[in-house]
N, C-alpha and C. Protein backbone atom coordinates (compact mmCIF):
# COMPACT_ATOMS: atom_id res chain seq x y z
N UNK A 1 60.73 92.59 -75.62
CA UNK A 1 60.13 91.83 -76.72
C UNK A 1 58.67 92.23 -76.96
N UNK A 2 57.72 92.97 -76.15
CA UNK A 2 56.62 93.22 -76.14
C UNK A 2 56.21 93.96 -77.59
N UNK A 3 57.35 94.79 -77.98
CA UNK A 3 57.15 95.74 -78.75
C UNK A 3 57.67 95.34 -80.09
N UNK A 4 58.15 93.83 -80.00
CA UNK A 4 58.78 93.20 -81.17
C UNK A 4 57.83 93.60 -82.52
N UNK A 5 58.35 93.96 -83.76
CA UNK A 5 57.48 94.68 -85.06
C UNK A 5 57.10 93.18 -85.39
N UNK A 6 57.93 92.23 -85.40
CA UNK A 6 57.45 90.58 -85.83
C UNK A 6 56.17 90.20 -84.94
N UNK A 7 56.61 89.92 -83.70
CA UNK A 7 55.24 90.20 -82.99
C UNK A 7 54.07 90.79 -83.73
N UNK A 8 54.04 91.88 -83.69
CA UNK A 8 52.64 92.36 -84.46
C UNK A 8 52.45 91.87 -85.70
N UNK A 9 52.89 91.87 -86.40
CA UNK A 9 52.67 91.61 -88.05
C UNK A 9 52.27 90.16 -87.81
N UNK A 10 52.73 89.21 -86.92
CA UNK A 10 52.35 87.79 -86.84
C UNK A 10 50.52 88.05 -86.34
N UNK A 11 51.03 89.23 -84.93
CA UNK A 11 49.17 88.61 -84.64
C UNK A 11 48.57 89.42 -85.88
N UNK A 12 48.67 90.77 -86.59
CA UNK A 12 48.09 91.30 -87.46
C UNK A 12 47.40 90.25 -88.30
N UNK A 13 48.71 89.46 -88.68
CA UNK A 13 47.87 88.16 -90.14
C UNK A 13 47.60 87.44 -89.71
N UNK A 14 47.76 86.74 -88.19
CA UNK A 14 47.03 85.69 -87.76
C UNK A 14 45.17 86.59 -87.51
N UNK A 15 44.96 87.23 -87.21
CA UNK A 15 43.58 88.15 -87.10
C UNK A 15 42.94 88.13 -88.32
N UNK A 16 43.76 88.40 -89.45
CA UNK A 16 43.26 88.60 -90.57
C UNK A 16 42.71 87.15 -91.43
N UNK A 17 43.83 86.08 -90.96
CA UNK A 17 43.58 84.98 -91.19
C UNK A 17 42.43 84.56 -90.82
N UNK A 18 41.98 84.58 -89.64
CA UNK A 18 41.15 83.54 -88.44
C UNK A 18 39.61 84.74 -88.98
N UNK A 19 39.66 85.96 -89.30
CA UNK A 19 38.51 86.64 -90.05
C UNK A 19 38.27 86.05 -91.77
N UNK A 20 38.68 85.42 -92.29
CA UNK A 20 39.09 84.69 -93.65
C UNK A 20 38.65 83.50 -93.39
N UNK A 21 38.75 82.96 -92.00
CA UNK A 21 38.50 81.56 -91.60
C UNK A 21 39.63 80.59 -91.90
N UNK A 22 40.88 81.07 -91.97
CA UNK A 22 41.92 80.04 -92.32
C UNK A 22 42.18 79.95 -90.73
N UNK A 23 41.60 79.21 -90.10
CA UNK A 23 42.30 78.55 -89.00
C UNK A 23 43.29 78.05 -88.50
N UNK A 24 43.30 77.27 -89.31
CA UNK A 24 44.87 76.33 -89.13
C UNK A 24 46.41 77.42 -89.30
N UNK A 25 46.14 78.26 -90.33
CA UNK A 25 47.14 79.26 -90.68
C UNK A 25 47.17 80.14 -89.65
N UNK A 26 45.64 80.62 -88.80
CA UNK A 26 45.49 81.56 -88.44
C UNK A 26 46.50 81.33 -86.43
N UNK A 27 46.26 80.25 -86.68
CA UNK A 27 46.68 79.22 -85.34
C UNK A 27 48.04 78.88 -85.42
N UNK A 28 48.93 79.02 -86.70
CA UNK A 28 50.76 78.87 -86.88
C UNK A 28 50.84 80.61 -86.61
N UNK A 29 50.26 81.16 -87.21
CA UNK A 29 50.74 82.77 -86.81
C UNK A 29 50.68 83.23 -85.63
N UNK A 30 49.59 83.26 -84.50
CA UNK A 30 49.66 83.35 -83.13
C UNK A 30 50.84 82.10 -82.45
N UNK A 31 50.60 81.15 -82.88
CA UNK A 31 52.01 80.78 -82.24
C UNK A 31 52.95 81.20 -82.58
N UNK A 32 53.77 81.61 -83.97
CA UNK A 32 54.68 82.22 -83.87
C UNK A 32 55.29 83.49 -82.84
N UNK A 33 53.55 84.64 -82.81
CA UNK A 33 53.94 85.16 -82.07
C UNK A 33 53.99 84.79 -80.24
N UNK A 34 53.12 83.91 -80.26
CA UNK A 34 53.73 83.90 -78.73
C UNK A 34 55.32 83.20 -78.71
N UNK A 35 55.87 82.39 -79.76
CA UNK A 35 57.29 81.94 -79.69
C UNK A 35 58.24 83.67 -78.81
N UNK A 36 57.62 84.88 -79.77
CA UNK A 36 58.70 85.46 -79.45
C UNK A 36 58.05 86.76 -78.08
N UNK A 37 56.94 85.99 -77.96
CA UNK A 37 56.65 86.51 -76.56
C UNK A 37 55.33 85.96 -75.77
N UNK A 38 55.85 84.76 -75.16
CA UNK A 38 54.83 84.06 -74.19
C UNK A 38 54.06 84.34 -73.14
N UNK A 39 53.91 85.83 -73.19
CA UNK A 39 52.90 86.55 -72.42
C UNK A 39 52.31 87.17 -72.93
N UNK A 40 52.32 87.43 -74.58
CA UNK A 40 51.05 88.29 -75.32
C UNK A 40 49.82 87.90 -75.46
N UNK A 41 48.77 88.40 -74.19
CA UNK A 41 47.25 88.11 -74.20
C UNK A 41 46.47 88.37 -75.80
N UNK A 42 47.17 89.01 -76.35
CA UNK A 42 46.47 89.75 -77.68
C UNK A 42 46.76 88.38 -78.78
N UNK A 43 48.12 87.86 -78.81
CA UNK A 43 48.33 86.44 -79.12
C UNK A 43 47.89 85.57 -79.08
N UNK A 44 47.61 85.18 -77.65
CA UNK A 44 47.25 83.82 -76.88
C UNK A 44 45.54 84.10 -77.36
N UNK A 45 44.64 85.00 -77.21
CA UNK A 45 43.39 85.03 -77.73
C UNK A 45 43.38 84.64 -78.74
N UNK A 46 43.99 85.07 -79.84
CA UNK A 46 43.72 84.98 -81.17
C UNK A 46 44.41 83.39 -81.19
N UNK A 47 45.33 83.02 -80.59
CA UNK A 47 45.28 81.40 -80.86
C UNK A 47 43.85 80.06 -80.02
N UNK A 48 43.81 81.25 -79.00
CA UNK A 48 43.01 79.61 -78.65
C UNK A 48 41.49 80.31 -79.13
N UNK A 49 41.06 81.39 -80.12
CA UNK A 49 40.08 81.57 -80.74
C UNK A 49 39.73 80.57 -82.02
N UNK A 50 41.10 80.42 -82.88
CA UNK A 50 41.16 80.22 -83.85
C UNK A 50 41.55 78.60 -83.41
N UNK A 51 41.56 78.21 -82.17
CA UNK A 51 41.51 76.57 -81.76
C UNK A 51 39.68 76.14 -81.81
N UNK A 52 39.22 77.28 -81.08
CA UNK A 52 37.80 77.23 -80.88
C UNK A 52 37.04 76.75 -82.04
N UNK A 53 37.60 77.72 -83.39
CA UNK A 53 37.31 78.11 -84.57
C UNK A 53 36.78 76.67 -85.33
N UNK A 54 37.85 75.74 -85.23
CA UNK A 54 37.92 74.87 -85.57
C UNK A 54 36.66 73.92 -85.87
N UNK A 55 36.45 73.91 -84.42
CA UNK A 55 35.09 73.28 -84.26
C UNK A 55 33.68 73.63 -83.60
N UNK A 56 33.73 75.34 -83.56
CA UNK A 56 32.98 76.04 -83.05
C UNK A 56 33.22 77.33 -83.86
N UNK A 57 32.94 77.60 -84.82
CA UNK A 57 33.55 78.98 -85.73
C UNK A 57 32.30 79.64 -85.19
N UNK A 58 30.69 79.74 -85.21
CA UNK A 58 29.76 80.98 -84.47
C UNK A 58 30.40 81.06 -83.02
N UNK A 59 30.69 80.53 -82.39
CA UNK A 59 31.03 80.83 -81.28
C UNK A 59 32.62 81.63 -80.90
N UNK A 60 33.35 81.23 -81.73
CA UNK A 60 34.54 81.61 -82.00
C UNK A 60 34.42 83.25 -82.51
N UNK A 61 33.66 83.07 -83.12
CA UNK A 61 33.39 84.77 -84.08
C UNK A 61 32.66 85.64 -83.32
N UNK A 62 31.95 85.16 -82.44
CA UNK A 62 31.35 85.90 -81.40
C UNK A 62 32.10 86.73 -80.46
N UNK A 63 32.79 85.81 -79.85
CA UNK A 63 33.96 86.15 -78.59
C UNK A 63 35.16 87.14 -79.56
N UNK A 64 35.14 86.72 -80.75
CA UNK A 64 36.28 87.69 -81.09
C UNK A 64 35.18 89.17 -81.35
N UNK A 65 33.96 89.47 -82.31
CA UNK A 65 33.47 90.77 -81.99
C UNK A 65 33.48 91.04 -80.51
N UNK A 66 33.36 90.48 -79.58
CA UNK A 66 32.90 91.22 -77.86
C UNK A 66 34.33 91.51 -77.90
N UNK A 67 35.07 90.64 -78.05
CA UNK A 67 36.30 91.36 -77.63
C UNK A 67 37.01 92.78 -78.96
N UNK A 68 36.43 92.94 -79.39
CA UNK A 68 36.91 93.69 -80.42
C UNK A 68 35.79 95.19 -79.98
N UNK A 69 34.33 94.57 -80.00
CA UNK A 69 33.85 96.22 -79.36
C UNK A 69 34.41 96.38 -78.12
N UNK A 70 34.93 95.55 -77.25
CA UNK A 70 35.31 96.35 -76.03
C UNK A 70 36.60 96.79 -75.95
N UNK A 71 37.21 96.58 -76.38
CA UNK A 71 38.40 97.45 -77.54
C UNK A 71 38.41 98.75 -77.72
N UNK A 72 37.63 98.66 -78.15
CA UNK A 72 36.93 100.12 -79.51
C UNK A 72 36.32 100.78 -78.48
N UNK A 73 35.29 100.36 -77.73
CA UNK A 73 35.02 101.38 -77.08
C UNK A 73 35.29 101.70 -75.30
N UNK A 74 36.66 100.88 -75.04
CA UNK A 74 37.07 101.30 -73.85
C UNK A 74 38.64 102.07 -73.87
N UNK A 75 38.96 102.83 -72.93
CA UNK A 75 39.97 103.42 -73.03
C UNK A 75 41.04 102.71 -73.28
N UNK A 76 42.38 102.74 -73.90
CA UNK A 76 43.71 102.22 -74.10
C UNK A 76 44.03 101.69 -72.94
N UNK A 77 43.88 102.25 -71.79
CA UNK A 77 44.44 101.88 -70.30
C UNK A 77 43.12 100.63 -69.68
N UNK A 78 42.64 100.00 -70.56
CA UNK A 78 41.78 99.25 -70.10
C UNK A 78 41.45 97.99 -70.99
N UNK A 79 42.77 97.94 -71.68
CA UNK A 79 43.01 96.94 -72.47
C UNK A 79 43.28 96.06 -72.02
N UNK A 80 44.14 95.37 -70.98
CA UNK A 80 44.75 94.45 -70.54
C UNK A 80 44.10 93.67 -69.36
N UNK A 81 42.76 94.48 -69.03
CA UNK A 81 41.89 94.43 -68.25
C UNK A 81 40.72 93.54 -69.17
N UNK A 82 40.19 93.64 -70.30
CA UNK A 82 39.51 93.73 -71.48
C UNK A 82 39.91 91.89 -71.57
N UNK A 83 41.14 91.76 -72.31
CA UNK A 83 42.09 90.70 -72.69
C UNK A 83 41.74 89.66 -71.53
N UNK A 84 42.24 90.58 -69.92
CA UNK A 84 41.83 89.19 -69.26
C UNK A 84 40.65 88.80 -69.36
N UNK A 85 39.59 89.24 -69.23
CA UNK A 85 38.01 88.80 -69.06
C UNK A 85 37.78 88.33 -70.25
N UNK A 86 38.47 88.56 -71.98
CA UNK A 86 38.20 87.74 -72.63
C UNK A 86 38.42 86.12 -72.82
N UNK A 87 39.89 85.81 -71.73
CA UNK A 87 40.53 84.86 -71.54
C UNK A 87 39.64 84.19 -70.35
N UNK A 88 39.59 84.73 -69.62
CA UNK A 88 38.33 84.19 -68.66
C UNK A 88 37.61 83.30 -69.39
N UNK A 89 36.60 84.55 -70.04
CA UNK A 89 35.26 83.98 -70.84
C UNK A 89 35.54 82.70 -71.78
N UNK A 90 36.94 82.74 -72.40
CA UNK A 90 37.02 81.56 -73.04
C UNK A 90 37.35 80.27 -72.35
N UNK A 91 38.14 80.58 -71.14
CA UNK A 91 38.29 79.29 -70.30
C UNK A 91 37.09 78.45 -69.61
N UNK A 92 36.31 79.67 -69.73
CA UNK A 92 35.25 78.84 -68.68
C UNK A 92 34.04 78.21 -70.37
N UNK A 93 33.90 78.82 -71.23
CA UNK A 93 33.41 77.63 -72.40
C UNK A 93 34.07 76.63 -72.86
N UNK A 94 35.29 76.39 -72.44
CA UNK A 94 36.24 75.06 -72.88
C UNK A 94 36.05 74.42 -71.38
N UNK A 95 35.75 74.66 -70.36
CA UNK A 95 34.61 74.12 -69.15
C UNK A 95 33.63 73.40 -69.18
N UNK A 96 33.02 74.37 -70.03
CA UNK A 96 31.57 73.94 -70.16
C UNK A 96 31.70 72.55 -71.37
N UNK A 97 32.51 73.23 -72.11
CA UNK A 97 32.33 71.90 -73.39
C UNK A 97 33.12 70.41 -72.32
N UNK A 98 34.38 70.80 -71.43
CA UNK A 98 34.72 69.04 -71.20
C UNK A 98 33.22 68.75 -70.32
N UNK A 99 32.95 69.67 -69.53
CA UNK A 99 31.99 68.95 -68.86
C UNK A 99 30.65 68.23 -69.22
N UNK A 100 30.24 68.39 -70.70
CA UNK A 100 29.15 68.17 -71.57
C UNK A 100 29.73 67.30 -72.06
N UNK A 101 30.85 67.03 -72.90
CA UNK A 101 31.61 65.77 -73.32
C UNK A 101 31.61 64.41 -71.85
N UNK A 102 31.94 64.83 -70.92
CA UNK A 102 32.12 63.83 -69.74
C UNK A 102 30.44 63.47 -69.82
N UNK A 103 29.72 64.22 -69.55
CA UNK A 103 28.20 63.90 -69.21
C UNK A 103 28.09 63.16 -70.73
N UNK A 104 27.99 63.40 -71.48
CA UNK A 104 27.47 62.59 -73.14
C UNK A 104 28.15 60.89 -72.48
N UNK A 105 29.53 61.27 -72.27
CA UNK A 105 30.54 59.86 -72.36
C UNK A 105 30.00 58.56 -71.24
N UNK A 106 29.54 59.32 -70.56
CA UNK A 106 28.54 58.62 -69.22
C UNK A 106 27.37 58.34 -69.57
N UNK A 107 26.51 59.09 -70.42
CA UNK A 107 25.24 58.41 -70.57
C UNK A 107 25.41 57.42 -71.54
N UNK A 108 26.62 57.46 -72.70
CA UNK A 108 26.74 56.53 -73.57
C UNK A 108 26.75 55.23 -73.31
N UNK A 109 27.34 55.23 -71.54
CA UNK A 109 27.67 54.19 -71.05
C UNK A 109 26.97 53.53 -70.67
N UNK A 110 26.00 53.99 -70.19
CA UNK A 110 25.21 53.87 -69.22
C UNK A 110 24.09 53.31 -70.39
N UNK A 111 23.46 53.81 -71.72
CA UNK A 111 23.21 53.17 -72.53
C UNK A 111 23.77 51.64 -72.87
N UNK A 112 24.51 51.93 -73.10
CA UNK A 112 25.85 50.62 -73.77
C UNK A 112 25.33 49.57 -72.47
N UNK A 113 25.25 49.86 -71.12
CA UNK A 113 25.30 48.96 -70.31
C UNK A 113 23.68 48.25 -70.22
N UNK A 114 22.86 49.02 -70.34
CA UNK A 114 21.46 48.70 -70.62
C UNK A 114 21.32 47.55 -71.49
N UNK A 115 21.69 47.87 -72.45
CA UNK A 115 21.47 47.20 -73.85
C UNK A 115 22.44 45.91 -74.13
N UNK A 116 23.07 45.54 -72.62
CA UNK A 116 24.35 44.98 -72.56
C UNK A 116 25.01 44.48 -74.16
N UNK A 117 25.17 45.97 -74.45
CA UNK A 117 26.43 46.31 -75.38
C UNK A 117 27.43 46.53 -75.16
N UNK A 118 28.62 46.92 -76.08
CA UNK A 118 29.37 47.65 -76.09
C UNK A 118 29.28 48.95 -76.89
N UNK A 119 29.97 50.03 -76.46
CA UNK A 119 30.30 51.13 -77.37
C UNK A 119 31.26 51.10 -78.05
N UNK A 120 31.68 51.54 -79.47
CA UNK A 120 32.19 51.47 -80.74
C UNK A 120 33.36 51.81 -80.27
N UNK A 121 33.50 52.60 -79.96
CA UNK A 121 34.97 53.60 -79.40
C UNK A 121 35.76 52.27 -78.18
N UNK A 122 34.96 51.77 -77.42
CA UNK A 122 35.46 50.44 -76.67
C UNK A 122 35.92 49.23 -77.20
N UNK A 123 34.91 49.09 -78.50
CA UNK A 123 35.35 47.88 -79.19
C UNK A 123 36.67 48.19 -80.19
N UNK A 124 36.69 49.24 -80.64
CA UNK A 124 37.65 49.77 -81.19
C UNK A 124 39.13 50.04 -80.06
N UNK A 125 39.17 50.32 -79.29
CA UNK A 125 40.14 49.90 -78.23
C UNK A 125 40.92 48.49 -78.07
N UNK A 126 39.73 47.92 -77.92
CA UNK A 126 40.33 46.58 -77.78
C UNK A 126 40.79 45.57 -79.37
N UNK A 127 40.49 46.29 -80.42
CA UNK A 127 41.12 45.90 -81.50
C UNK A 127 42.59 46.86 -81.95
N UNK A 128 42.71 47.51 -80.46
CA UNK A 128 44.58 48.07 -80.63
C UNK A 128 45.51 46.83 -79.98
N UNK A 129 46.21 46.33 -81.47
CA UNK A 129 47.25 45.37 -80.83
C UNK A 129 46.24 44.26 -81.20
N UNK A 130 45.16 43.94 -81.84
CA UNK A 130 44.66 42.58 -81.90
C UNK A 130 44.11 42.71 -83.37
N UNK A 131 43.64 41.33 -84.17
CA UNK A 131 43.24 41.50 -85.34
C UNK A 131 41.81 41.55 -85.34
N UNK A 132 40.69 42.67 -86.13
CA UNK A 132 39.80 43.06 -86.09
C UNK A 132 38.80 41.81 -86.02
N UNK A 133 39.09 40.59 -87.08
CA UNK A 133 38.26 39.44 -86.78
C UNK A 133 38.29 39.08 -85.93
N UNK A 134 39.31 38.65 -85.15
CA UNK A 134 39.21 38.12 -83.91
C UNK A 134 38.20 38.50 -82.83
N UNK A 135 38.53 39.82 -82.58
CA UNK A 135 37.81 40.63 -81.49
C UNK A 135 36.37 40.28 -82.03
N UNK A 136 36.01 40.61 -83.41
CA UNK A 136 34.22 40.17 -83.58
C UNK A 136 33.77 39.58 -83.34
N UNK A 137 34.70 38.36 -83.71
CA UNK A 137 34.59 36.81 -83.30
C UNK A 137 33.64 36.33 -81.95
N UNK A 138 34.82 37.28 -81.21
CA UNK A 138 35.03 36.79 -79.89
C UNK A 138 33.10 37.59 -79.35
N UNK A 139 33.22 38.29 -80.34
CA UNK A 139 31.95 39.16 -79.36
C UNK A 139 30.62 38.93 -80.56
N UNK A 140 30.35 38.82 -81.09
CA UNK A 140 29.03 38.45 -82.22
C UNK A 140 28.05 37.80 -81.59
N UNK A 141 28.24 36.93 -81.18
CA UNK A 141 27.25 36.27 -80.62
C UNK A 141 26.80 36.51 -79.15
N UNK A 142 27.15 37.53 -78.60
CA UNK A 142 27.21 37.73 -76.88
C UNK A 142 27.27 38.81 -76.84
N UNK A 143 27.77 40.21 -77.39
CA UNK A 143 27.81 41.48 -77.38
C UNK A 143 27.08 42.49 -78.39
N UNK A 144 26.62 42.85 -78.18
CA UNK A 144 25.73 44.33 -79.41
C UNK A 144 26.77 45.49 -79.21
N UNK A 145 27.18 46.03 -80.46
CA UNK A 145 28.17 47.25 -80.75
C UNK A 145 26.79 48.30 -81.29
N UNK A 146 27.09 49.41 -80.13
CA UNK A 146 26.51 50.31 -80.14
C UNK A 146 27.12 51.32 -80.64
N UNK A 147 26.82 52.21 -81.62
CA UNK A 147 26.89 53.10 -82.03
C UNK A 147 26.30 54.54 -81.82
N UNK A 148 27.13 55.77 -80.94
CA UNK A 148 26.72 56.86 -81.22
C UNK A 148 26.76 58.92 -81.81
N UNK A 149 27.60 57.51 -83.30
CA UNK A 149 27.83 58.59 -84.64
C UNK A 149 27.73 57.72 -85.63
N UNK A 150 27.48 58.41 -86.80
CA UNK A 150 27.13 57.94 -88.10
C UNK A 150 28.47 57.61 -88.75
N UNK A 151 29.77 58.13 -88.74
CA UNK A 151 31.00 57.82 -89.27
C UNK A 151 31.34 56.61 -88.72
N UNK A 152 30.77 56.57 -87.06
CA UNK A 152 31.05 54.95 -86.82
C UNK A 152 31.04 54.24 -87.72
N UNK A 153 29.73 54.07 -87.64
CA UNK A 153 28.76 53.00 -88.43
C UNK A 153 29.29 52.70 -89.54
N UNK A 154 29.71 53.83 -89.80
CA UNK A 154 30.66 53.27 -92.05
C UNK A 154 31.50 52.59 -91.30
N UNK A 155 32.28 53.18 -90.60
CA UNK A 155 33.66 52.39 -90.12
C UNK A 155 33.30 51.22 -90.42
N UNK A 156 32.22 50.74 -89.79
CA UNK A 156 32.58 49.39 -88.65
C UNK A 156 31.64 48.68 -89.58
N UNK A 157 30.73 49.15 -90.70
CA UNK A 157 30.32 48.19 -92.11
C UNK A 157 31.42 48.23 -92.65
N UNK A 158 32.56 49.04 -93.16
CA UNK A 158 33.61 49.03 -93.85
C UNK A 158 34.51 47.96 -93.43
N UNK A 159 34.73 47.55 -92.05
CA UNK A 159 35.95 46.90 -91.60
C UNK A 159 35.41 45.33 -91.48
N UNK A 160 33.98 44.89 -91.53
CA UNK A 160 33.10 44.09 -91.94
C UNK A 160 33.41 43.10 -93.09
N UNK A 161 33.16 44.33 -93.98
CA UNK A 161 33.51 43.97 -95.33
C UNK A 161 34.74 43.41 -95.71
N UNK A 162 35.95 44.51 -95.20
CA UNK A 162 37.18 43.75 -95.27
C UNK A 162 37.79 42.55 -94.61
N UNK A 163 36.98 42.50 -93.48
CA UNK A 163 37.48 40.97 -93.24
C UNK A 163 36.73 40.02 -93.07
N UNK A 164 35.64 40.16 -94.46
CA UNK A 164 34.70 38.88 -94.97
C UNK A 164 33.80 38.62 -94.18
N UNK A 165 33.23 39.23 -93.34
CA UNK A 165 32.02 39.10 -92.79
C UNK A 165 30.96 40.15 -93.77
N UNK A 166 30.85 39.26 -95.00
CA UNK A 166 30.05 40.06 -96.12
C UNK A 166 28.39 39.60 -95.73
N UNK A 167 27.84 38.80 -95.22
CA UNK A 167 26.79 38.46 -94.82
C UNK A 167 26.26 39.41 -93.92
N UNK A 168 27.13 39.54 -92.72
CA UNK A 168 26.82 39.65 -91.81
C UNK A 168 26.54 41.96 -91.74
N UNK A 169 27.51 41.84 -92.79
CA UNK A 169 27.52 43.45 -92.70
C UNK A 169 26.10 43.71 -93.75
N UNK A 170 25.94 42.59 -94.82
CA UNK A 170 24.64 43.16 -95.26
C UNK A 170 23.32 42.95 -94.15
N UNK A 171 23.74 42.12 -93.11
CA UNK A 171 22.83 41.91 -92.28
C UNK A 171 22.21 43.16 -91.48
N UNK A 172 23.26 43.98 -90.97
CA UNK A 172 23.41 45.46 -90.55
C UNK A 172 22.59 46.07 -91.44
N UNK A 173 22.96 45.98 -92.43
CA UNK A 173 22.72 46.90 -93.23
C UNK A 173 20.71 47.10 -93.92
N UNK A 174 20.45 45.75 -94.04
CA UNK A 174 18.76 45.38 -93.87
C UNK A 174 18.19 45.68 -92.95
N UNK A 175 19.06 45.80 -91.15
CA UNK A 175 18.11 45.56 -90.11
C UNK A 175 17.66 47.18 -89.91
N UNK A 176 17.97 47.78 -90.71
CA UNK A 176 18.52 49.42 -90.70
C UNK A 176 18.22 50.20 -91.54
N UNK A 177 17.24 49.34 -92.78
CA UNK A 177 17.03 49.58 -94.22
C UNK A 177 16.30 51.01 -93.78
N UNK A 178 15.38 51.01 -92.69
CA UNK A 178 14.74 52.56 -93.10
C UNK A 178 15.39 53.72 -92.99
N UNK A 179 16.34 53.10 -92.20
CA UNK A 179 17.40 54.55 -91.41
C UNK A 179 17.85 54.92 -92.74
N UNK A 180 18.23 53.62 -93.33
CA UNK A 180 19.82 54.04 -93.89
C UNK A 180 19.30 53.77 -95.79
N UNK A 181 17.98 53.65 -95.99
CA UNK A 181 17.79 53.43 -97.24
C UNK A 181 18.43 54.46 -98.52
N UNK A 182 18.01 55.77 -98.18
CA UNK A 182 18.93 56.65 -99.33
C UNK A 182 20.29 57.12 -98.85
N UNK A 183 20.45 56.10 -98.00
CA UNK A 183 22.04 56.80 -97.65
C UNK A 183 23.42 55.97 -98.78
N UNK A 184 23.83 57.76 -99.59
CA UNK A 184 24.68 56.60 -100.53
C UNK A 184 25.77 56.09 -99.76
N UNK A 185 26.31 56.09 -99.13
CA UNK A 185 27.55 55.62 -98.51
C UNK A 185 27.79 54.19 -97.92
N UNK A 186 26.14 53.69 -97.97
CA UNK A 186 26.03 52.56 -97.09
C UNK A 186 25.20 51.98 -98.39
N UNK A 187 24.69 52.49 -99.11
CA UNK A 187 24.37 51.63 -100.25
C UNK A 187 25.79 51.33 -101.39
N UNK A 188 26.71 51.91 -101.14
CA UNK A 188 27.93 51.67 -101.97
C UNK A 188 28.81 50.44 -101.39
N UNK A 189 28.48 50.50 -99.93
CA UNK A 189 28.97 49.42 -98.87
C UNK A 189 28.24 48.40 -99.34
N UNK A 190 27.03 48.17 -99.41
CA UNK A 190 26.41 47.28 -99.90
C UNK A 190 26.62 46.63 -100.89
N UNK A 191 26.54 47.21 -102.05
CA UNK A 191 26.87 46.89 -102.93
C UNK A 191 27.92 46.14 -103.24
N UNK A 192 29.61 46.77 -102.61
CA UNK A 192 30.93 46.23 -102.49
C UNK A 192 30.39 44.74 -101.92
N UNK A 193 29.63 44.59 -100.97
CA UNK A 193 29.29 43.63 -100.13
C UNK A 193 28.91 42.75 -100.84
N UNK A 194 27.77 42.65 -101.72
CA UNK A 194 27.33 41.87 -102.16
C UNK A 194 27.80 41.19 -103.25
N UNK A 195 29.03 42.33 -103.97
CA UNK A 195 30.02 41.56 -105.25
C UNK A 195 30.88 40.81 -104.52
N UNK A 196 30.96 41.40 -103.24
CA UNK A 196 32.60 40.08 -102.93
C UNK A 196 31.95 39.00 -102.43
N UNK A 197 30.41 39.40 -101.85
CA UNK A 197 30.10 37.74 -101.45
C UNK A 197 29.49 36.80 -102.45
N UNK A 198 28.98 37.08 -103.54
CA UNK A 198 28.66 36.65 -104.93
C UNK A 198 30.27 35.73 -105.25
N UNK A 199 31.50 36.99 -105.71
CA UNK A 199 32.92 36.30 -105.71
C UNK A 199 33.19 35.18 -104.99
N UNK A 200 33.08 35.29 -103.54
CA UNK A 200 33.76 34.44 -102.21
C UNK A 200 32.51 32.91 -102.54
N UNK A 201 31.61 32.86 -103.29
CA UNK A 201 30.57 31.40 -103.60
C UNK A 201 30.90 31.17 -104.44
N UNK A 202 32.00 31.74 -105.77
CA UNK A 202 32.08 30.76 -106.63
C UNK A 202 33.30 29.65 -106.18
């Protein structure tokens, strides 16, 4: 199967893809070809490149030129040699990234616990299987929801809004006015906010 012509033509356009930046496409074509051979290093690179790609495309594009001049300029018989050390090199930066994710997830905590908060991603847990008011309910007056991303933050003014805590999300939303003054996304929140709580007094 090594020599399968499908094989190649899959990694060919998956390469060509993942240089185009179609990732996602570029990532069904290397799997295809490893379907029809689960030991092609030349495959398996170009898929977990174009995984990298995703959310690391300079870094992704990097590792694919090193591995492409050392290609080019090492002998044929030193290809498979080449392939492993590129597979190496990529295992040990998907290393480095859980271990920087674990360290972030710990200091978050470790924040969160300071500030005897909670973190967003926690409070959001515990509203699996329960209704979103409730859980606020239960925590508004005794807990601070800490936030550390900005998509949170819409979330959790958005889910505010929908279940009529229109006061309270413009409350957020004032204590925050400098952060968040030209931000349209949270002035559109606002806004929604302030027509349904205008509505909800007559």
């Amino acid at each position: 199967m090594t020599n399968d012509p499908k094989k190649r033509t899959f990694c060919t356009q998956g390469y060509k893809a993942f240089l185009h930046k179609e990732y996602p496409r570029a990532g069904f074509l290397f799997g295809q070809a490893l379907f029809l051979d689960p030991m092609d290093s030349h495959a398996k690179i170009g898929l977990l490149l174009s995984d990298i790609a995703l959310d690391f495309p300079k870094e992704a594009h990097s590792f694919y030129e090193l591995y492409q001049s050392l290609l080019d300029s090492q002998p044929r018989r030193y290809k498979l040699s080449i392939q492993h050390q590129i597979l190496d090199l990529i295992a040990s930066f998907d290393d480095s990234l859980s271990k920087m994710a674990q360290v972030f997830s710990a200091e978050n905590q470790l924040k969160a616990e300071s500030l005897e908060g909670i973190l967003y991603a926690d409070f959001k847990a515990m509203c699996v299987g329960r209704d979103f008011k409730e859980v606020f309910e239960d925590l508004m007056f005794s807990t601070k929801v800490i936030f550390d991303k900005k998509e949170d933050f819409y979330e959790f003014l958005e889910s505010l809004v929908e279940n009529g805590f229109y006061e309270m999300s413009i409350s957020y939303i004032e204590n925050m006015r400098e952060l968040l003054w030209y931000d349209e996304r949270v002035s559109a929140i606002l806004q929604k906010a302030l027509e349904l709580e205008k509505q909800a007094a007559k």
